[in-house]
N, C-alpha and C. Protein backbone atom coordinates (compact mmCIF):
# COMPACT_ATOMS: atom_id res chain seq x y z
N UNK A 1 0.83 -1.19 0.00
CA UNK A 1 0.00 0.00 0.00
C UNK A 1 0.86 1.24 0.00
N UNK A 2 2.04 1.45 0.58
CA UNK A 2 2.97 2.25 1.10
C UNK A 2 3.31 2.61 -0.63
N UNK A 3 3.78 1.64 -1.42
CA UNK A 3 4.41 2.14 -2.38
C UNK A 3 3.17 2.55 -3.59
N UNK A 4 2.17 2.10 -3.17
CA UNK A 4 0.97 2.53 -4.44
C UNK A 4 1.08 4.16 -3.95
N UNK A 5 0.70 4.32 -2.59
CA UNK A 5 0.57 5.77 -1.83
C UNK A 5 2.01 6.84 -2.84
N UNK A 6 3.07 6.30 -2.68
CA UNK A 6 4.67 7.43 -3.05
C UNK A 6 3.55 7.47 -4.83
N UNK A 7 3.34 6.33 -5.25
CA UNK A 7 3.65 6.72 -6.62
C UNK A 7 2.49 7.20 -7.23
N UNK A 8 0.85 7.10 -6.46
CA UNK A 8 0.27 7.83 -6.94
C UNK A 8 -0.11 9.10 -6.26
N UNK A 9 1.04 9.74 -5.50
CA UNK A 9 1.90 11.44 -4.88
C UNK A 9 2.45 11.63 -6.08
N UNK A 10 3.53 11.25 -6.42
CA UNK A 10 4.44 11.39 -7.51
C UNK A 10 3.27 11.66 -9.11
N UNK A 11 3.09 10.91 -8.91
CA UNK A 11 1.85 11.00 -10.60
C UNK A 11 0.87 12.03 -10.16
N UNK A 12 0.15 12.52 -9.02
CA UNK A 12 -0.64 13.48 -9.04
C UNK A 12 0.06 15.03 -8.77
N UNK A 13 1.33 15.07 -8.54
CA UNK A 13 1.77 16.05 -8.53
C UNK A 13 2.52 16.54 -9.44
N UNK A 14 2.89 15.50 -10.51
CA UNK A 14 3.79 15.72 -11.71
C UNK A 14 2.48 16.17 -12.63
N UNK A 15 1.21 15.60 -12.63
CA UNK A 15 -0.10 16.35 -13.16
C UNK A 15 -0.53 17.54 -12.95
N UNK A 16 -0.18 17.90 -11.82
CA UNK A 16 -0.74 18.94 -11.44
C UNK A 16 0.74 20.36 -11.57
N UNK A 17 1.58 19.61 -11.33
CA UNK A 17 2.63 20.83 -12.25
C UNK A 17 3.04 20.62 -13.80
N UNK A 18 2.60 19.77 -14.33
CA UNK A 18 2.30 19.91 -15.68
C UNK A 18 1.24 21.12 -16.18
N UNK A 19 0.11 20.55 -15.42
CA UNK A 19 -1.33 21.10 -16.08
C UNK A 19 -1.82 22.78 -14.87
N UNK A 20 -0.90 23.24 -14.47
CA UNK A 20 -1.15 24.35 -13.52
C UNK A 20 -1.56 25.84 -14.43
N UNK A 21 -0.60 25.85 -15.66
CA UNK A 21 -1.13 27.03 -16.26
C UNK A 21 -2.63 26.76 -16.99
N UNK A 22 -2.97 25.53 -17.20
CA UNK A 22 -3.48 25.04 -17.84
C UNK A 22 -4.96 25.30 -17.08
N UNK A 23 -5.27 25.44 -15.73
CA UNK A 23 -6.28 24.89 -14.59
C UNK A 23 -5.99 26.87 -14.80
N UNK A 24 -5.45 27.77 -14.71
CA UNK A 24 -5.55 28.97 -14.20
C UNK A 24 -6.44 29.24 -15.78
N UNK A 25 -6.26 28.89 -17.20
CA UNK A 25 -7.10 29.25 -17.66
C UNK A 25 -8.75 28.58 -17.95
N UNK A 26 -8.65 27.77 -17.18
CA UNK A 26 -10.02 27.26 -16.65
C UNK A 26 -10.77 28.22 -15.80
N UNK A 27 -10.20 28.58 -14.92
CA UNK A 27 -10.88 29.59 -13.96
C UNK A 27 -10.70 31.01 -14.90
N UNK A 28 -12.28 30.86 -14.83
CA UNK A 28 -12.52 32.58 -15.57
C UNK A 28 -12.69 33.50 -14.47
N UNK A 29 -13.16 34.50 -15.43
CA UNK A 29 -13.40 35.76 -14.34
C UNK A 29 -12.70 36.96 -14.43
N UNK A 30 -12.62 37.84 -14.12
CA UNK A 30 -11.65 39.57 -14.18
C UNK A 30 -10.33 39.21 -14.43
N UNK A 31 -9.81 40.16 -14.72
CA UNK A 31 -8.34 39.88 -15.02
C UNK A 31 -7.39 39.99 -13.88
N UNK A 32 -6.62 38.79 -13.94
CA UNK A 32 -6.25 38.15 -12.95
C UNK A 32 -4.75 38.98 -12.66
N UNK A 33 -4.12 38.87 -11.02
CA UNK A 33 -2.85 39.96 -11.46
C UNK A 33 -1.99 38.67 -9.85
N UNK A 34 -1.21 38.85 -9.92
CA UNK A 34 -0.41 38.22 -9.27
C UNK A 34 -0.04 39.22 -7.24
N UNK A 35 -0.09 40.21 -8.20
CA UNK A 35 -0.25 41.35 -7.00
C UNK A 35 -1.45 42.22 -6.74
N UNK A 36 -2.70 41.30 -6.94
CA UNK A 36 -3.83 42.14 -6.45
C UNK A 36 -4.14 42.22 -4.77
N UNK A 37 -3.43 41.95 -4.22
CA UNK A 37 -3.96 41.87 -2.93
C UNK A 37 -3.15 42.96 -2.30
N UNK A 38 -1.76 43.47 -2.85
CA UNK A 38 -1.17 44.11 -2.35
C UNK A 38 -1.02 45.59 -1.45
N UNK A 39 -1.75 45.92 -1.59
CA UNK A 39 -2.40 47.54 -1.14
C UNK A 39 -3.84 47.06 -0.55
N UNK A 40 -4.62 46.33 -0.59
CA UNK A 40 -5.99 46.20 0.04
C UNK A 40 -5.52 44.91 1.07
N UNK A 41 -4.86 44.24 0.94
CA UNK A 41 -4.48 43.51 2.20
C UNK A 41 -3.22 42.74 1.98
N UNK A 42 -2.10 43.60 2.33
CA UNK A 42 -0.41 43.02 2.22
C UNK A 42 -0.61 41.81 2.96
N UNK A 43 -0.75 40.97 4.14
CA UNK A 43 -0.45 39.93 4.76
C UNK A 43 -1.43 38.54 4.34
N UNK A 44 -2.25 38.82 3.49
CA UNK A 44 -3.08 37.88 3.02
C UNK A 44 -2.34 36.59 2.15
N UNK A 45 -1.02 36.94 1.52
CA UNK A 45 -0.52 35.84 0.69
C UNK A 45 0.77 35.06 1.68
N UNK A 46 1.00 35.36 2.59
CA UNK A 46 2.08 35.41 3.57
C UNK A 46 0.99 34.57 5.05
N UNK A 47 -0.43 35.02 5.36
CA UNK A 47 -0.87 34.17 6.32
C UNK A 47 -2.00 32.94 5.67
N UNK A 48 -2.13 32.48 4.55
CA UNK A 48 -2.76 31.50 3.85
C UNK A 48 -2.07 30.40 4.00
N UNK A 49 -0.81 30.24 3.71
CA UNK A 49 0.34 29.51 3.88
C UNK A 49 0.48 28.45 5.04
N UNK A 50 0.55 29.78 6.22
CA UNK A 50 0.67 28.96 7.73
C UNK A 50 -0.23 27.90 7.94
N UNK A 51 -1.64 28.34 7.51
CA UNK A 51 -2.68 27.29 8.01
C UNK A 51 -2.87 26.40 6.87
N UNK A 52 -2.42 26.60 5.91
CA UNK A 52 -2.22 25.22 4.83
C UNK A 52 -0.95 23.98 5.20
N UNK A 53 -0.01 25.24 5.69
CA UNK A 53 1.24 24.15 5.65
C UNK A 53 0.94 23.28 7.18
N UNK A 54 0.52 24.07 8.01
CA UNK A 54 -0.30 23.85 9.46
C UNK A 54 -0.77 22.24 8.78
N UNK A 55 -1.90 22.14 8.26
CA UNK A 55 -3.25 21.18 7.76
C UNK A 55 -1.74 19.98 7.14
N UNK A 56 -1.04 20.52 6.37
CA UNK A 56 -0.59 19.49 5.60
C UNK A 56 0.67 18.78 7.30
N UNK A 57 0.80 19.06 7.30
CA UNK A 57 2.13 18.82 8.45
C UNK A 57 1.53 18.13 9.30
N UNK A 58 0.13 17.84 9.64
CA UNK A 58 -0.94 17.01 10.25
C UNK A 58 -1.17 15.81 9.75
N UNK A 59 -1.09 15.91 8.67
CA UNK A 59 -1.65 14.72 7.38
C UNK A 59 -1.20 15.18 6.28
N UNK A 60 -0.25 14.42 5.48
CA UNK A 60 0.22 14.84 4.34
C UNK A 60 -0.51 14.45 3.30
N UNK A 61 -1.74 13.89 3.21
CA UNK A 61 -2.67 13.62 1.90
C UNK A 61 -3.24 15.14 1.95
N UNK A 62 -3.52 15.50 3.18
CA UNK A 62 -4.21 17.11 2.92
C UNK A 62 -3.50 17.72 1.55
N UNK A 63 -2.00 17.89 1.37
CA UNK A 63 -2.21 18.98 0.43
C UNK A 63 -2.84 18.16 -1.15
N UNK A 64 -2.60 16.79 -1.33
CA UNK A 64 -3.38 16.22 -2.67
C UNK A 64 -4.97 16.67 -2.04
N UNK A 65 -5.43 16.98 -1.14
CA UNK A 65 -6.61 16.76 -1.04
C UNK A 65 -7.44 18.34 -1.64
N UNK A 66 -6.31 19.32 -1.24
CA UNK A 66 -7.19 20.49 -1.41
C UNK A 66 -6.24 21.16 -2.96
N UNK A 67 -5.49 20.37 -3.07
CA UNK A 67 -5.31 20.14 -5.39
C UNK A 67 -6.47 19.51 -5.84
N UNK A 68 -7.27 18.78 -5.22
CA UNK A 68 -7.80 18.04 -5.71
C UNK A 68 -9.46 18.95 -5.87
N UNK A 69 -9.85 19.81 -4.34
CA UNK A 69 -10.76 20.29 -4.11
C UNK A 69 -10.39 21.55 -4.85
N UNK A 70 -9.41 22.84 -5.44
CA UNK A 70 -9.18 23.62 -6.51
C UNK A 70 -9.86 22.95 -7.36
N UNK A 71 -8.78 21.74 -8.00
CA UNK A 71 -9.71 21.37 -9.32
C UNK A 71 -10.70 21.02 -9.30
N UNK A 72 -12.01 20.64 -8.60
CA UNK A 72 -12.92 20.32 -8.61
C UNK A 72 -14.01 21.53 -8.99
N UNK A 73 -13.01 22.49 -8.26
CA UNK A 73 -13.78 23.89 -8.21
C UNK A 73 -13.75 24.66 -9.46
N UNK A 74 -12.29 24.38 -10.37
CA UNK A 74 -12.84 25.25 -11.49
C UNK A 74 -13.09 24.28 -12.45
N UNK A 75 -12.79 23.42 -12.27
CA UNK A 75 -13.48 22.23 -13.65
C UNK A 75 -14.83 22.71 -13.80
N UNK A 76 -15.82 22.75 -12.43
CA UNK A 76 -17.07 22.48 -12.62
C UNK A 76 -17.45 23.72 -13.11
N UNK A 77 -17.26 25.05 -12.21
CA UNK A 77 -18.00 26.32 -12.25
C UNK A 77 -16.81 27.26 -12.73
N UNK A 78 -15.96 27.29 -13.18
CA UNK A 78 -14.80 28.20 -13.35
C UNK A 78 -14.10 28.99 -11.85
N UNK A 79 -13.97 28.04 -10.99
CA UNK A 79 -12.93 28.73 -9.64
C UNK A 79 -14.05 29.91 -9.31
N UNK A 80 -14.78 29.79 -8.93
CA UNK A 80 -15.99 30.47 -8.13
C UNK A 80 -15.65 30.41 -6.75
N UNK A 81 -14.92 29.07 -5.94
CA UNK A 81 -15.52 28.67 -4.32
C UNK A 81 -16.76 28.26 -4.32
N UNK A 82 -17.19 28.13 -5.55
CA UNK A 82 -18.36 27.78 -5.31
C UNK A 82 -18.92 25.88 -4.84
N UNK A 83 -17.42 25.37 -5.06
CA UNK A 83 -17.55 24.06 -4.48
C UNK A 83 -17.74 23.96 -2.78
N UNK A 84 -17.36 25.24 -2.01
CA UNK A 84 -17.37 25.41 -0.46
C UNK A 84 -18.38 25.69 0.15
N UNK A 85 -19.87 26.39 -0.69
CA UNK A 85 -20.94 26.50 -0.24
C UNK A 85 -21.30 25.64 0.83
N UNK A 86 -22.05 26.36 1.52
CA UNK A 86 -23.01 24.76 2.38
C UNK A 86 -24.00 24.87 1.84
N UNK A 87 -24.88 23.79 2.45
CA UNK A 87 -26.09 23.41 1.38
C UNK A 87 -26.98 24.30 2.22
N UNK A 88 -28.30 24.39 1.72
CA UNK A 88 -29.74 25.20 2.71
C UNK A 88 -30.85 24.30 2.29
N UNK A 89 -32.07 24.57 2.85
CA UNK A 89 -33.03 24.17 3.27
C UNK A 89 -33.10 24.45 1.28
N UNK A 90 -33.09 24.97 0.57
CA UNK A 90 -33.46 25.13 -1.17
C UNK A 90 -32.27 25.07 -1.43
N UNK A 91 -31.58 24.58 -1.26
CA UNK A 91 -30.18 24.46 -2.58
C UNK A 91 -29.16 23.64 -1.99
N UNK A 92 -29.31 22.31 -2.58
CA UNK A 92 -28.43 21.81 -2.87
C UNK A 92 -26.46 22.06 -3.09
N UNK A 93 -25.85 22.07 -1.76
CA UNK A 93 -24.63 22.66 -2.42
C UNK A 93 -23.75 21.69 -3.48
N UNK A 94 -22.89 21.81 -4.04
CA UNK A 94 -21.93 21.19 -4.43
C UNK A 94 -20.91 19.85 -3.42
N UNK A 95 -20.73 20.54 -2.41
CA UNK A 95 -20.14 19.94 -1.26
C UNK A 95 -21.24 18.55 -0.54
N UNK A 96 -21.85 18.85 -0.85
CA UNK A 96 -23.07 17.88 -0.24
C UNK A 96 -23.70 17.31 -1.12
N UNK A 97 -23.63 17.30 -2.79
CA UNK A 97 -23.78 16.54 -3.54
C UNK A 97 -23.65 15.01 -3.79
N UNK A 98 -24.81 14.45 -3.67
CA UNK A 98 -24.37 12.31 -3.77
C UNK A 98 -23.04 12.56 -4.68
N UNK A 99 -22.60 12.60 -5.35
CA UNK A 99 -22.09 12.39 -6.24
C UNK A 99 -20.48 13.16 -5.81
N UNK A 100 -20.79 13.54 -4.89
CA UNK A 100 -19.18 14.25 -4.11
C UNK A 100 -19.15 13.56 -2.68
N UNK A 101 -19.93 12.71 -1.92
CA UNK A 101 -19.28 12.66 -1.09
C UNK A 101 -18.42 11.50 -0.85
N UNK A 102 -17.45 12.31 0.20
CA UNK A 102 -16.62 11.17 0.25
C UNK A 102 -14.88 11.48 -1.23
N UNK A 103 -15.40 12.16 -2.14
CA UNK A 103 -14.19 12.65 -3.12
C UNK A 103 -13.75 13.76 -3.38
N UNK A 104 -14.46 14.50 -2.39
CA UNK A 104 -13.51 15.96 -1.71
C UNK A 104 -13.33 15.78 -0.54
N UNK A 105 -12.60 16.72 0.19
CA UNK A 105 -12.15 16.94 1.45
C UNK A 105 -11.50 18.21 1.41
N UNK A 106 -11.12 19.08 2.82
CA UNK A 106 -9.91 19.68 3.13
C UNK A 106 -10.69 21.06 3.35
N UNK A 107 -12.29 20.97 3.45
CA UNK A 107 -13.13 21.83 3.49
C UNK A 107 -12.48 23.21 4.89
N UNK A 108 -12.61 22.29 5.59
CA UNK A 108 -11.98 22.50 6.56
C UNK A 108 -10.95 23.29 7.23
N UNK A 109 -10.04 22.91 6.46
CA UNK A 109 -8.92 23.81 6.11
C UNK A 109 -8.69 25.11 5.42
N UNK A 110 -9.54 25.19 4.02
CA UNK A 110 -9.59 26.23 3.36
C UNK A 110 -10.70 27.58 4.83
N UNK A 111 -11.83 26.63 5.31
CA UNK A 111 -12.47 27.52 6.39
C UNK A 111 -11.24 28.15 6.86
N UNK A 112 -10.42 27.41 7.80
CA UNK A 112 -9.24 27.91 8.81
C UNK A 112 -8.50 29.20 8.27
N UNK A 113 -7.99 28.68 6.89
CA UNK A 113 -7.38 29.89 6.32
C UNK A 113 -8.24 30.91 5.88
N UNK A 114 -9.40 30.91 5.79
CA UNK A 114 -10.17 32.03 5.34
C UNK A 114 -10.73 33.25 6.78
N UNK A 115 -10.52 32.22 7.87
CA UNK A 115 -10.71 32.82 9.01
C UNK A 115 -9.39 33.34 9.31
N UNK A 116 -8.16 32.77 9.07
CA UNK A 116 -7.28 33.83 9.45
C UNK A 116 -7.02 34.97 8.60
N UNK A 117 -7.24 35.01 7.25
CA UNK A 117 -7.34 36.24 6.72
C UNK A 117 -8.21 36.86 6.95
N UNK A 118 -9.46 36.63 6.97
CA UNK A 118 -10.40 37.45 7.64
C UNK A 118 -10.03 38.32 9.01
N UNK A 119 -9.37 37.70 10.08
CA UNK A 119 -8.97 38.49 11.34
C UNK A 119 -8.10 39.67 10.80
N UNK A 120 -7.24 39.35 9.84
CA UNK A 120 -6.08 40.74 9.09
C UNK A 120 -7.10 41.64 7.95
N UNK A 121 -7.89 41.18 7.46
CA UNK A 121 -8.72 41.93 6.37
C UNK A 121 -10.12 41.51 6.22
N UNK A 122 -10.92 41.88 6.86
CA UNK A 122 -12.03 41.53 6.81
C UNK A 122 -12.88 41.86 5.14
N UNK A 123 -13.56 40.67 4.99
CA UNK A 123 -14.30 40.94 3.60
C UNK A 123 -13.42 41.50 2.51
N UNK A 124 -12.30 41.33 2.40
CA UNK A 124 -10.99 41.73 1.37
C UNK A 124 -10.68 40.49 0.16
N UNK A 125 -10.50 39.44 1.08
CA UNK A 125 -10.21 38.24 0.26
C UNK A 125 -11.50 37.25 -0.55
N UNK A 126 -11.03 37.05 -1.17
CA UNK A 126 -12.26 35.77 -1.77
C UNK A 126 -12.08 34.63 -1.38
N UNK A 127 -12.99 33.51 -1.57
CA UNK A 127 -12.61 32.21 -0.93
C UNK A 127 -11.95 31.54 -2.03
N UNK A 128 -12.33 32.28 -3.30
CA UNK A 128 -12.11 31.66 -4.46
C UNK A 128 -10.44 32.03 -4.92
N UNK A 129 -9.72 32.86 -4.03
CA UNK A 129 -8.15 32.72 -3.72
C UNK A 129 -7.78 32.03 -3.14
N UNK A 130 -8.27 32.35 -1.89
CA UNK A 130 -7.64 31.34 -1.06
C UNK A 130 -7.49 30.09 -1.20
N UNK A 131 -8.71 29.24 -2.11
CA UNK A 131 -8.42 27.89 -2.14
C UNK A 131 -7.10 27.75 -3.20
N UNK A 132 -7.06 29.17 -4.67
CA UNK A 132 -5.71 28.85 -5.20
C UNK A 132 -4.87 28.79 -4.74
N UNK A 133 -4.56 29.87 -3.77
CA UNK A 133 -3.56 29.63 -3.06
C UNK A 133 -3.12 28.96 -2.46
N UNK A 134 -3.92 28.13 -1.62
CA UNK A 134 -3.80 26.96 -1.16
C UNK A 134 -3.71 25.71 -1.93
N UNK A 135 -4.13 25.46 -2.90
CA UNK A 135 -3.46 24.44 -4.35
C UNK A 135 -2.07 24.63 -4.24
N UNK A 136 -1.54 25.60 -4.42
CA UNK A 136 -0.01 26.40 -5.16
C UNK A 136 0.56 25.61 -3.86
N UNK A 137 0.14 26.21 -2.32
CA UNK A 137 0.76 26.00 -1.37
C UNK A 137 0.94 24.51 -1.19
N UNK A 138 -0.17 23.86 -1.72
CA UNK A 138 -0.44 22.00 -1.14
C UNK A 138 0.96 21.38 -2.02
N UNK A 139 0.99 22.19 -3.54
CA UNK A 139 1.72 21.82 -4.38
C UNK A 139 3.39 21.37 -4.21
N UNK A 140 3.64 22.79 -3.49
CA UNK A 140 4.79 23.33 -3.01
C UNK A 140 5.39 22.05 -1.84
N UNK A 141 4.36 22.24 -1.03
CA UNK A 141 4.70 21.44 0.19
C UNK A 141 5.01 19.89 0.05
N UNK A 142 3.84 19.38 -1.00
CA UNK A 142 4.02 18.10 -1.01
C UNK A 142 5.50 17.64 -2.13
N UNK A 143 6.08 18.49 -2.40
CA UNK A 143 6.48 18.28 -4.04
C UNK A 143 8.48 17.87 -3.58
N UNK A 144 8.88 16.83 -3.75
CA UNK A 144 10.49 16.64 -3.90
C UNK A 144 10.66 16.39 -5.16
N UNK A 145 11.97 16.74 -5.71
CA UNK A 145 12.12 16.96 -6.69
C UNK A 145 13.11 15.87 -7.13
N UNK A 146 12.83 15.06 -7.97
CA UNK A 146 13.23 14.05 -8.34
C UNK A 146 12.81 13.06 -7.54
N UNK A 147 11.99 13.10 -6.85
CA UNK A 147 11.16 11.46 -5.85
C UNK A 147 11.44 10.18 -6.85
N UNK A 148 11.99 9.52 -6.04
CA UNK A 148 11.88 8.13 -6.51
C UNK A 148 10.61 7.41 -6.97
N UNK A 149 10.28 6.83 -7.95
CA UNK A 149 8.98 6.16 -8.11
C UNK A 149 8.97 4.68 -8.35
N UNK A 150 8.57 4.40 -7.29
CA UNK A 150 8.80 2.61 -7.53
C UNK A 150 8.62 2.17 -8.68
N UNK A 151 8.82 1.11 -9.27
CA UNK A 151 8.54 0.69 -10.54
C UNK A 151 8.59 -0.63 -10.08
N UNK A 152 8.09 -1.74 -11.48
CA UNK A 152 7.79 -3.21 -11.84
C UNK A 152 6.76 -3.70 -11.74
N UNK A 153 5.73 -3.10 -12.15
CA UNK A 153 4.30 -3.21 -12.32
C UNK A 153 4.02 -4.81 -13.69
N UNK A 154 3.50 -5.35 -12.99
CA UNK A 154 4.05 -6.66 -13.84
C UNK A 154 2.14 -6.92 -14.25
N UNK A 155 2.28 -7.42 -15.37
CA UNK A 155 0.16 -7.82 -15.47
C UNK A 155 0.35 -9.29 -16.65
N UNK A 156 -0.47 -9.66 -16.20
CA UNK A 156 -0.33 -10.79 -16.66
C UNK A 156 -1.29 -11.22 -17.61
């Protein structure tokens, strides 16, 4: 199990830094800037981090988990956050969908970090950053460079 675990890390992260520019033009929306946060809330790209790398350093599937919950988010709706909704008494969220549970996770986490930016900038950030950022960050964290990948997959 140990070695299925390294090599399908290794294959989902060599996907996901393959296909990264690729997932940013999936997510539509305004034009996107690398330094928009900078003047309306400097500490927002600097405290997202802590409570991602926090989540992953707990459990290291967390950061595949919330690459996994990004892409889910702009595949479906174009990077809205709109996969983080909760559901209501009339609407059905995404997150609570038959058909999702159980193949997202890390909900949780993206909350944590959205609450600590919130304490530095209230109503400044979107959720629909933070979870990129938190992709980039899961990316970062989980990622060695040159990982060994087991091999001898034999089929008969």
């Amino acid at each position: 199990m140990g070695s299925c675990s390294t090599a399908h890390i290794a294959t989902l992260l060599m996907i996901v830094l393959c296909s990264s520019s690729s997932m940013l033009l999936l997510c539509e929306g305004q034009q996107l800037s690398t330094n928009f946060y900078d003047s309306s809330c400097p500490d927002a790209l600097s405290t997202i981090p802590t409570a991602i790398l926090t989540a992953i350093s707990e459990e290291t599937r967390m950061g595949a988990s919330l690459i996994n919950l990004h892409f889910k988010d702009c595949f479906v709706n174009g990077g809205d956050a709109s996969v983080l909704l909760d559901s209501t008494s009339s609407f059905e969220s995404e997150k609570d969908a038959i058909q999702k549970i159980g193949s997202a996770r890390g909900f949780e986490v993206i909350e944590n970090a959205k609450s600590k930016v919130e304490s530095i900038c209230l109503g400044v950030v979107s959720c629909a950053d933070i979870l990129a950022v938190a992709a980039r960050d899961s990316s970062v964290a989980v990622s060695i460079s040159k990982r060994p990948v087991p091999l001898a997959t034999v089929f008969s």
